[in-house]
Structure formats: structure tokens, C-alpha cells
N, C-alpha and C. Protein backbone atom coordinates (compact mmCIF):
# COMPACT_ATOMS: atom_id res chain seq x y z
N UNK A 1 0.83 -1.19 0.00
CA UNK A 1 0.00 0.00 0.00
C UNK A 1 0.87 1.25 0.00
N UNK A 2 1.38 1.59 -0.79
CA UNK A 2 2.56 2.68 -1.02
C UNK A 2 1.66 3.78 -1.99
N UNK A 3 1.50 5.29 -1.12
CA UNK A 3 0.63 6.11 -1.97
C UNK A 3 1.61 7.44 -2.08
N UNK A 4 1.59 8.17 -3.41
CA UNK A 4 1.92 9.47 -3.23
C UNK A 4 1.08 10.40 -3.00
N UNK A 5 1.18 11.45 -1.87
CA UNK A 5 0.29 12.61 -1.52
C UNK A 5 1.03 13.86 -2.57
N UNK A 6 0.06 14.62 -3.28
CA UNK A 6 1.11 15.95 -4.16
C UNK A 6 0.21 17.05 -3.41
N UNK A 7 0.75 18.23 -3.53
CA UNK A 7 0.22 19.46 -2.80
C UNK A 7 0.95 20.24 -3.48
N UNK A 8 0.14 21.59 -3.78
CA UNK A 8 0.88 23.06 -4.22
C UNK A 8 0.10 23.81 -5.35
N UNK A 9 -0.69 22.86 -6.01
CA UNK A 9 -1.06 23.28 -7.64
C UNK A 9 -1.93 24.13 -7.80
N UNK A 10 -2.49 24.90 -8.41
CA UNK A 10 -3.57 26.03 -8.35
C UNK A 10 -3.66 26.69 -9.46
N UNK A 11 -3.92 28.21 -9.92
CA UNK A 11 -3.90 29.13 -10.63
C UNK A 11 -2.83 29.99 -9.96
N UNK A 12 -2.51 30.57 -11.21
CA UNK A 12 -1.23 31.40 -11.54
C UNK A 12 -0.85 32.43 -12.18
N UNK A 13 -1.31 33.42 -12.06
CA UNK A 13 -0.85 34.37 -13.58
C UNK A 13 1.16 34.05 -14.04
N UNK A 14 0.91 34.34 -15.55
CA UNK A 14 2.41 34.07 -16.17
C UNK A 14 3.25 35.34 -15.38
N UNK A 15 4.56 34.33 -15.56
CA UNK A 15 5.17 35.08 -14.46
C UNK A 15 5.78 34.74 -13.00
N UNK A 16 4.10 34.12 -12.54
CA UNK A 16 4.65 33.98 -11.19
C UNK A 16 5.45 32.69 -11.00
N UNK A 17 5.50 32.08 -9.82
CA UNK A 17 5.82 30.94 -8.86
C UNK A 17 4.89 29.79 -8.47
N UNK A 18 5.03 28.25 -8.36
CA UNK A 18 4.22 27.51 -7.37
C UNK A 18 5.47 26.83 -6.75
N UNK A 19 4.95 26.02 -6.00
CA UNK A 19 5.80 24.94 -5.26
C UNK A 19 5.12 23.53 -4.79
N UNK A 20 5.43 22.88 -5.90
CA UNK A 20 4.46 21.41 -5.56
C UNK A 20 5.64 20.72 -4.53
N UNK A 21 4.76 19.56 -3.81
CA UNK A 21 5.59 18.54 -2.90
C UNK A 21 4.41 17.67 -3.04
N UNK A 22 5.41 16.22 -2.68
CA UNK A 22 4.90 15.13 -2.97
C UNK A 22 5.48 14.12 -2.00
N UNK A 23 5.02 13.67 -0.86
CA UNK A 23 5.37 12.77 -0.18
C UNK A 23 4.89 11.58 -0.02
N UNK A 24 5.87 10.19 -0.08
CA UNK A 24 5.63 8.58 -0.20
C UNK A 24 5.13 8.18 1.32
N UNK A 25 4.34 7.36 1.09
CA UNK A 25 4.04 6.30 2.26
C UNK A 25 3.55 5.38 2.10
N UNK A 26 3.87 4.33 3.37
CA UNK A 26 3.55 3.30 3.04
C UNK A 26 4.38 1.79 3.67
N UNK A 27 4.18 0.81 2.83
CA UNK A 27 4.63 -0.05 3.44
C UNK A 27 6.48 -0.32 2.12
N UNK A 28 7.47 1.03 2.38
CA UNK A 28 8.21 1.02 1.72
C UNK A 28 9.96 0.67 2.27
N UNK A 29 10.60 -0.14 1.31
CA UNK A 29 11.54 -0.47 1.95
C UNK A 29 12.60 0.76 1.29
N UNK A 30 12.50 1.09 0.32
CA UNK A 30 13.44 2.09 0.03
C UNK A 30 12.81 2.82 -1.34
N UNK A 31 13.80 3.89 -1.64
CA UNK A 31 13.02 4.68 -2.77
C UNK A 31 14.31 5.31 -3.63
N UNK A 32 14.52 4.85 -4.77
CA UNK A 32 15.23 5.23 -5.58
C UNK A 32 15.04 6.32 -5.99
N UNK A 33 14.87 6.38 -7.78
CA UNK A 33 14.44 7.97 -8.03
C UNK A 33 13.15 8.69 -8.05
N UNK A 34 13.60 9.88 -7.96
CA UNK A 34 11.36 10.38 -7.95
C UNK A 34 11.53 11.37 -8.81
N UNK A 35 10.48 11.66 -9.41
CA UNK A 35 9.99 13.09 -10.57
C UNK A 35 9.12 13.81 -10.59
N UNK A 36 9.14 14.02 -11.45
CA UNK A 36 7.71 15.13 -11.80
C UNK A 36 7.38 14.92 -13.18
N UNK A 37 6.15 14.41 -13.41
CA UNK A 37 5.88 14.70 -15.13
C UNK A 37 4.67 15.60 -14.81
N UNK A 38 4.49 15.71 -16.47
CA UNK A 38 3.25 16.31 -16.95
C UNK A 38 2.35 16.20 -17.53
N UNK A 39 0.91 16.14 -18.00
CA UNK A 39 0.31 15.97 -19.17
C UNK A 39 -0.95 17.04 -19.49
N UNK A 40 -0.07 17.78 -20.11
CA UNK A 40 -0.94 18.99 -20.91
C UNK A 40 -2.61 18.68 -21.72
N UNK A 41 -3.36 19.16 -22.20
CA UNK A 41 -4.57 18.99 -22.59
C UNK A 41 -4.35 18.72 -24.19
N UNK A 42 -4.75 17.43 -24.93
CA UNK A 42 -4.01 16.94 -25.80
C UNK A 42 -2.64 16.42 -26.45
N UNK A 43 -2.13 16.49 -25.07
CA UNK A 43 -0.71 15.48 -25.16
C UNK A 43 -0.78 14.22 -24.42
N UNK A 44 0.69 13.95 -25.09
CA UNK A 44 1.08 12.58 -23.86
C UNK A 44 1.90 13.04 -22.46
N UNK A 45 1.77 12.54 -21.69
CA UNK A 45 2.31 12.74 -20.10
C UNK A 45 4.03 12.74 -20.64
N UNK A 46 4.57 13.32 -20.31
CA UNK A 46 6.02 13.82 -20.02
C UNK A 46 6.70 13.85 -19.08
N UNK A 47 8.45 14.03 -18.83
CA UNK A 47 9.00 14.08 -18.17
C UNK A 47 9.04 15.26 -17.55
N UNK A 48 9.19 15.77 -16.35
CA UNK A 48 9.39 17.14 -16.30
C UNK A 48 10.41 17.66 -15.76
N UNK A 49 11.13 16.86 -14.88
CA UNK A 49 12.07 16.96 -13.80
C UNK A 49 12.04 15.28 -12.99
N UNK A 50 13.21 14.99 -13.31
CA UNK A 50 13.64 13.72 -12.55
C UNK A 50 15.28 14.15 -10.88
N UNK A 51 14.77 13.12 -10.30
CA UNK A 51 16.05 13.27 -9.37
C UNK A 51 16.47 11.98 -8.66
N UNK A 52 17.53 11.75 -8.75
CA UNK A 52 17.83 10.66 -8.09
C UNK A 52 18.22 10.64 -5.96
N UNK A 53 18.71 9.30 -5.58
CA UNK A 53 18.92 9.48 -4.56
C UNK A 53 20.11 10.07 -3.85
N UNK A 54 21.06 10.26 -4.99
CA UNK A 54 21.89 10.81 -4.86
C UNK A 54 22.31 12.87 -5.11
N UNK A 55 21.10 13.00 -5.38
CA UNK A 55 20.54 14.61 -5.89
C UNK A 55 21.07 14.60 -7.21
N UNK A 56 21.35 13.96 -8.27
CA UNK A 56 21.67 14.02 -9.56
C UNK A 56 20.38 14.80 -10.41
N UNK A 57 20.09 15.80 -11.29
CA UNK A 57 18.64 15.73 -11.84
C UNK A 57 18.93 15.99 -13.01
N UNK A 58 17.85 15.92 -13.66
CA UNK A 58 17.62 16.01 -15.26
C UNK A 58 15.80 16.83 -15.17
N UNK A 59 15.97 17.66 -16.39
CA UNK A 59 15.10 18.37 -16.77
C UNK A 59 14.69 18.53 -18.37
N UNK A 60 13.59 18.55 -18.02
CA UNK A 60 12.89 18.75 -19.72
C UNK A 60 13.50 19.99 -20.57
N UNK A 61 13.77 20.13 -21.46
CA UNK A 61 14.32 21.36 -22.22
C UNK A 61 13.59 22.59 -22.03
N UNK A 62 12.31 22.52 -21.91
CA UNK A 62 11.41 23.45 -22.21
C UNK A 62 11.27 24.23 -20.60
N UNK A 63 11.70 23.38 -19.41
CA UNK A 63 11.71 24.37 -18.18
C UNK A 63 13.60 24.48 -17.59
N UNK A 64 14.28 24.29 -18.04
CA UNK A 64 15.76 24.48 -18.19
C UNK A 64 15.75 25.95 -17.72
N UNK A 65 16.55 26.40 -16.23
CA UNK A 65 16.76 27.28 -16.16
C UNK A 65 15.45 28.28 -15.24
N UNK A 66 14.39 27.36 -15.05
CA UNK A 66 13.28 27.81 -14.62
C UNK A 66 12.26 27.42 -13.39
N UNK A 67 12.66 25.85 -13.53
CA UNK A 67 12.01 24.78 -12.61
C UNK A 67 13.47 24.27 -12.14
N UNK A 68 13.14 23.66 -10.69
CA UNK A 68 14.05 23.31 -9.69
C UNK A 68 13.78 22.28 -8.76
N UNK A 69 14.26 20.96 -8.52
CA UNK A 69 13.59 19.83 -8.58
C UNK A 69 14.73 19.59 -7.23
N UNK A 70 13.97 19.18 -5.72
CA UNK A 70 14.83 18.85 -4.88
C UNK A 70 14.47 17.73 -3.94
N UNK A 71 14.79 17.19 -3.10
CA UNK A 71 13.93 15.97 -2.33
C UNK A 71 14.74 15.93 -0.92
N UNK A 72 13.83 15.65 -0.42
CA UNK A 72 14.19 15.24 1.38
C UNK A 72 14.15 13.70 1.40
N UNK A 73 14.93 12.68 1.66
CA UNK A 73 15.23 11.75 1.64
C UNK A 73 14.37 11.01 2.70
N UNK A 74 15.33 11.67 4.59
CA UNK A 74 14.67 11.60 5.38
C UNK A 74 13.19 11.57 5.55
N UNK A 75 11.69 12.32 4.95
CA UNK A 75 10.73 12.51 4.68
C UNK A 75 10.09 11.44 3.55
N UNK A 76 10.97 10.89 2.52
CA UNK A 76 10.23 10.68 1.37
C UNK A 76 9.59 11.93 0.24
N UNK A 77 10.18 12.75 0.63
CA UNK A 77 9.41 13.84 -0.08
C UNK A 77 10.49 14.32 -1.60
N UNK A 78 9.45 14.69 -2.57
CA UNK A 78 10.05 15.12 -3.30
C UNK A 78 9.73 16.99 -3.47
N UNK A 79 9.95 17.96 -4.27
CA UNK A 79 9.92 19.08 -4.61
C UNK A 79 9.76 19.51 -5.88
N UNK A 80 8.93 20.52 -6.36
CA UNK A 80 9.46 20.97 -7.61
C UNK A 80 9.00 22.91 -7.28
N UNK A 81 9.96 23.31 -7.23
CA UNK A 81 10.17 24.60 -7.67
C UNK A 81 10.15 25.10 -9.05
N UNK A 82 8.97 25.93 -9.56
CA UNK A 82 8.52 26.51 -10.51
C UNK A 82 8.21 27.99 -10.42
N UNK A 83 9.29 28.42 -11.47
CA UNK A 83 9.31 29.94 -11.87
C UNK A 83 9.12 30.35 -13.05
N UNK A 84 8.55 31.88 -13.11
CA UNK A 84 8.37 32.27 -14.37
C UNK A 84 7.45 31.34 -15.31
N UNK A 85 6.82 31.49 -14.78
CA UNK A 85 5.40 30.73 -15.37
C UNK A 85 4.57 30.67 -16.45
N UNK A 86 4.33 30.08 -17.63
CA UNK A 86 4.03 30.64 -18.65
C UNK A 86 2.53 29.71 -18.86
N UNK A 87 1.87 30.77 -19.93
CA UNK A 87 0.91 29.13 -20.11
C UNK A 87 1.02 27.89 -20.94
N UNK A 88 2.14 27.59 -21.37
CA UNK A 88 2.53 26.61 -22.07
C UNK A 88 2.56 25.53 -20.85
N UNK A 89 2.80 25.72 -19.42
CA UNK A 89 2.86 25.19 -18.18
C UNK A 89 1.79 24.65 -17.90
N UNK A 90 0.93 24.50 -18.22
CA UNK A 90 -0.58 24.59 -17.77
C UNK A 90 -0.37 22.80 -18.17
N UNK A 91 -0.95 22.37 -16.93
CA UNK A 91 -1.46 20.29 -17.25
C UNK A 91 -1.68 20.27 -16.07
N UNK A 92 -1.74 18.89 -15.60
CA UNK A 92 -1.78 18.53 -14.93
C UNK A 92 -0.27 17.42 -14.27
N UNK A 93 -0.27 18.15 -13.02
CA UNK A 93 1.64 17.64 -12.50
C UNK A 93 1.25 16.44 -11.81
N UNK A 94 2.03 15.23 -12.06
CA UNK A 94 1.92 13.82 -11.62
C UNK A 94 3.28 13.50 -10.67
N UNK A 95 3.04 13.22 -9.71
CA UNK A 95 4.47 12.61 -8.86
C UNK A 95 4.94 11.25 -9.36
N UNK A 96 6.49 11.14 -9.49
CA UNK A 96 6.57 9.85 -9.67
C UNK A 96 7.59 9.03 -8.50
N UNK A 97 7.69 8.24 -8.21
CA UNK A 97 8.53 7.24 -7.45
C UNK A 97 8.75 5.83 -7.57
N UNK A 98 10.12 5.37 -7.57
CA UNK A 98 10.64 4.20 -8.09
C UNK A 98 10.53 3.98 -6.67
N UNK A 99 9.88 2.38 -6.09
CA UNK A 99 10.08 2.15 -4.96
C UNK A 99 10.11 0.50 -4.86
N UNK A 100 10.91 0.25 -3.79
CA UNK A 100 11.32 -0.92 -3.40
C UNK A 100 9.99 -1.21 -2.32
N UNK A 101 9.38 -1.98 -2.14
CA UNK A 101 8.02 -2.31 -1.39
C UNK A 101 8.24 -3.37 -0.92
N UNK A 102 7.84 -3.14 0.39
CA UNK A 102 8.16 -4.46 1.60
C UNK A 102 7.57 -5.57 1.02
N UNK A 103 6.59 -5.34 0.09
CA UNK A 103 5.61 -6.49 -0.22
C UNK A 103 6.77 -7.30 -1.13
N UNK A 104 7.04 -6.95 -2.27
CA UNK A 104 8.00 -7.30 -3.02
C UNK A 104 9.52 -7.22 -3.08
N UNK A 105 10.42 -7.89 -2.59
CA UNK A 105 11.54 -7.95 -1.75
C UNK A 105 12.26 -7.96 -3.53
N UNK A 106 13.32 -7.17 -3.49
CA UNK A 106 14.10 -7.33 -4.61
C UNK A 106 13.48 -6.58 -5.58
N UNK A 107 12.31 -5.90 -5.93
CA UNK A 107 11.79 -5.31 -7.28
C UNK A 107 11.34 -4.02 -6.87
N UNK A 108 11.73 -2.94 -7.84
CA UNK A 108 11.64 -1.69 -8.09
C UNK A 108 10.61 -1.24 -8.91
N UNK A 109 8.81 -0.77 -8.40
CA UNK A 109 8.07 -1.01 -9.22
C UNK A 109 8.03 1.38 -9.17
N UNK A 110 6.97 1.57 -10.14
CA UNK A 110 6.87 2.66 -10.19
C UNK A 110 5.51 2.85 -9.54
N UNK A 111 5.49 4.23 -8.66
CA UNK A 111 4.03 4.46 -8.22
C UNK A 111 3.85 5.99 -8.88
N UNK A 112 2.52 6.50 -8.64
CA UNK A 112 2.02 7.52 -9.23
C UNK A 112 1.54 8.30 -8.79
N UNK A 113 1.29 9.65 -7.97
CA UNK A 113 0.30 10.46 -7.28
C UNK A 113 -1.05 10.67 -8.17
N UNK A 114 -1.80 11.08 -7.57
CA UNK A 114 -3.25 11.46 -8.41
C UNK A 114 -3.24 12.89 -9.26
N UNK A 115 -2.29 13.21 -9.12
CA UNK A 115 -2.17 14.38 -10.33
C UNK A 115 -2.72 15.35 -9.30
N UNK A 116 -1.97 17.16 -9.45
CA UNK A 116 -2.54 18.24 -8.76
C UNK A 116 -2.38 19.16 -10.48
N UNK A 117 -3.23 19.66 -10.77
CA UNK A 117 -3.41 20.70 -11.67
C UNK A 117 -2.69 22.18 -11.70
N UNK A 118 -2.32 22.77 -12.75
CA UNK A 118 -1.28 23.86 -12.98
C UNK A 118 -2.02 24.90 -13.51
N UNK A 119 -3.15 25.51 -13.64
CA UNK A 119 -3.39 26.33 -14.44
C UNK A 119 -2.44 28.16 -14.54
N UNK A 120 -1.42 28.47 -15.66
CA UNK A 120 -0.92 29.83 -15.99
C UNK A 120 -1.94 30.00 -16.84
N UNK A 121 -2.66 31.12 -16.46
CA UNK A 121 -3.98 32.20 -17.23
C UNK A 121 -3.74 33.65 -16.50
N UNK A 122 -3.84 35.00 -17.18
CA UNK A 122 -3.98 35.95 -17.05
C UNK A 122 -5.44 36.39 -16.90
């Protein structure tokens, strides 16, 4: 029973700031990497920001320089810092986590949060 909780998402005029977080629980034995995707209104879900356990990250081209992706280990929590906001930003933000689950000893399955929504509108 391993769930992600996400929090932060809302309306925005372009420009501004949010700050999503996303914290694991559960019955987890460890947690490799976690992310952030996306899926805009007529696309496919995307990468948006990945990070490992070691704070290594990778970012989508399109928020390079803009979005900022960090995690508390201790917590299970992940972060995404978002600036300068445009409406090309606008989907819906999905948590991701690679996790090792007490249930399954040895396998690294992926879990998913329920998505928190982004709307940039003026």
C-alpha cells in the first residue's frame, strides 16, 4: 500500500511561482528515483524533472533554467520549484517514485500520485 500525496497546484498568472511537494508512504523499503511529469490537454504525459537518490537531476528542455527539482530523503518527499510561469505550463503535475516495497523484496516497481493541476492564465 505505497501512496503518493502531491500538494501546491492552483492558478497562476504568467510570471509567477508555485511549489508542488509530494510525499511517499507506506509499506516502503526504500526509494530510488522520484519526478515530476506532466500531461498537458491533448498530449502525452512527459517528463518534467527527474532526481535521483543521490541529488543528480535532469530536466525537460522546455523548463531548463526555470524549474528546480529537490527531495528530502529523510521525509520521502520530493519538490518541484517553478518559476516564471508561462501558459505553455498549464497540465496537470503527476508525482513519480521508483520504490522498493516491503511487499516485493528485490523489485523496483513505479508508483504515481493522483495528479494536482497547474493552471498559468492571465
Amino acid at each position: 500500500q505505497v501512496q503518493l500525496v502531491e500538494s501546491g497546484g492552483g492558478l497562476v498568472q504568467p510570471g509567477g511561482s508555485l511549489r508542488l511537494s509530494c510525499t511517499a508512504s507506506g509499506r516502503i523499503f526504500s526509494i530510488d528515483d522520484m519526478g515530476w511529469y506532466r500531461q498537458a490537454p491533448g498530449k502525452e504525459r512527459d517528463l518534467v524533472a527527474g532526481i535521483t537518490t543521490y541529488l543528480i537531476t535532469n530536466y525537460a528542455d522546455s523548463v531548463k533554467g526555470r524549474f528546480t527539482i529537490s527531495r528530502d530523503n529523510a521525509k520521502n518527499t520530493v519538490y518541484l520549484q517553478m518559476n516564471s510561469l508561462t501558459p505553455e505550463d498549464t497540465a496537470v503535475y503527476y508525482c513519480n517514485a521508483r520504490v522498493r516495497p516491503r511487499a516485493v523484496p528485490g523489485t523496483y516497481l513505479d508508483f504515481w500520485g493522483q495528479g494536482t493541476p497547474v493552471t498559468v492564465s492571465s
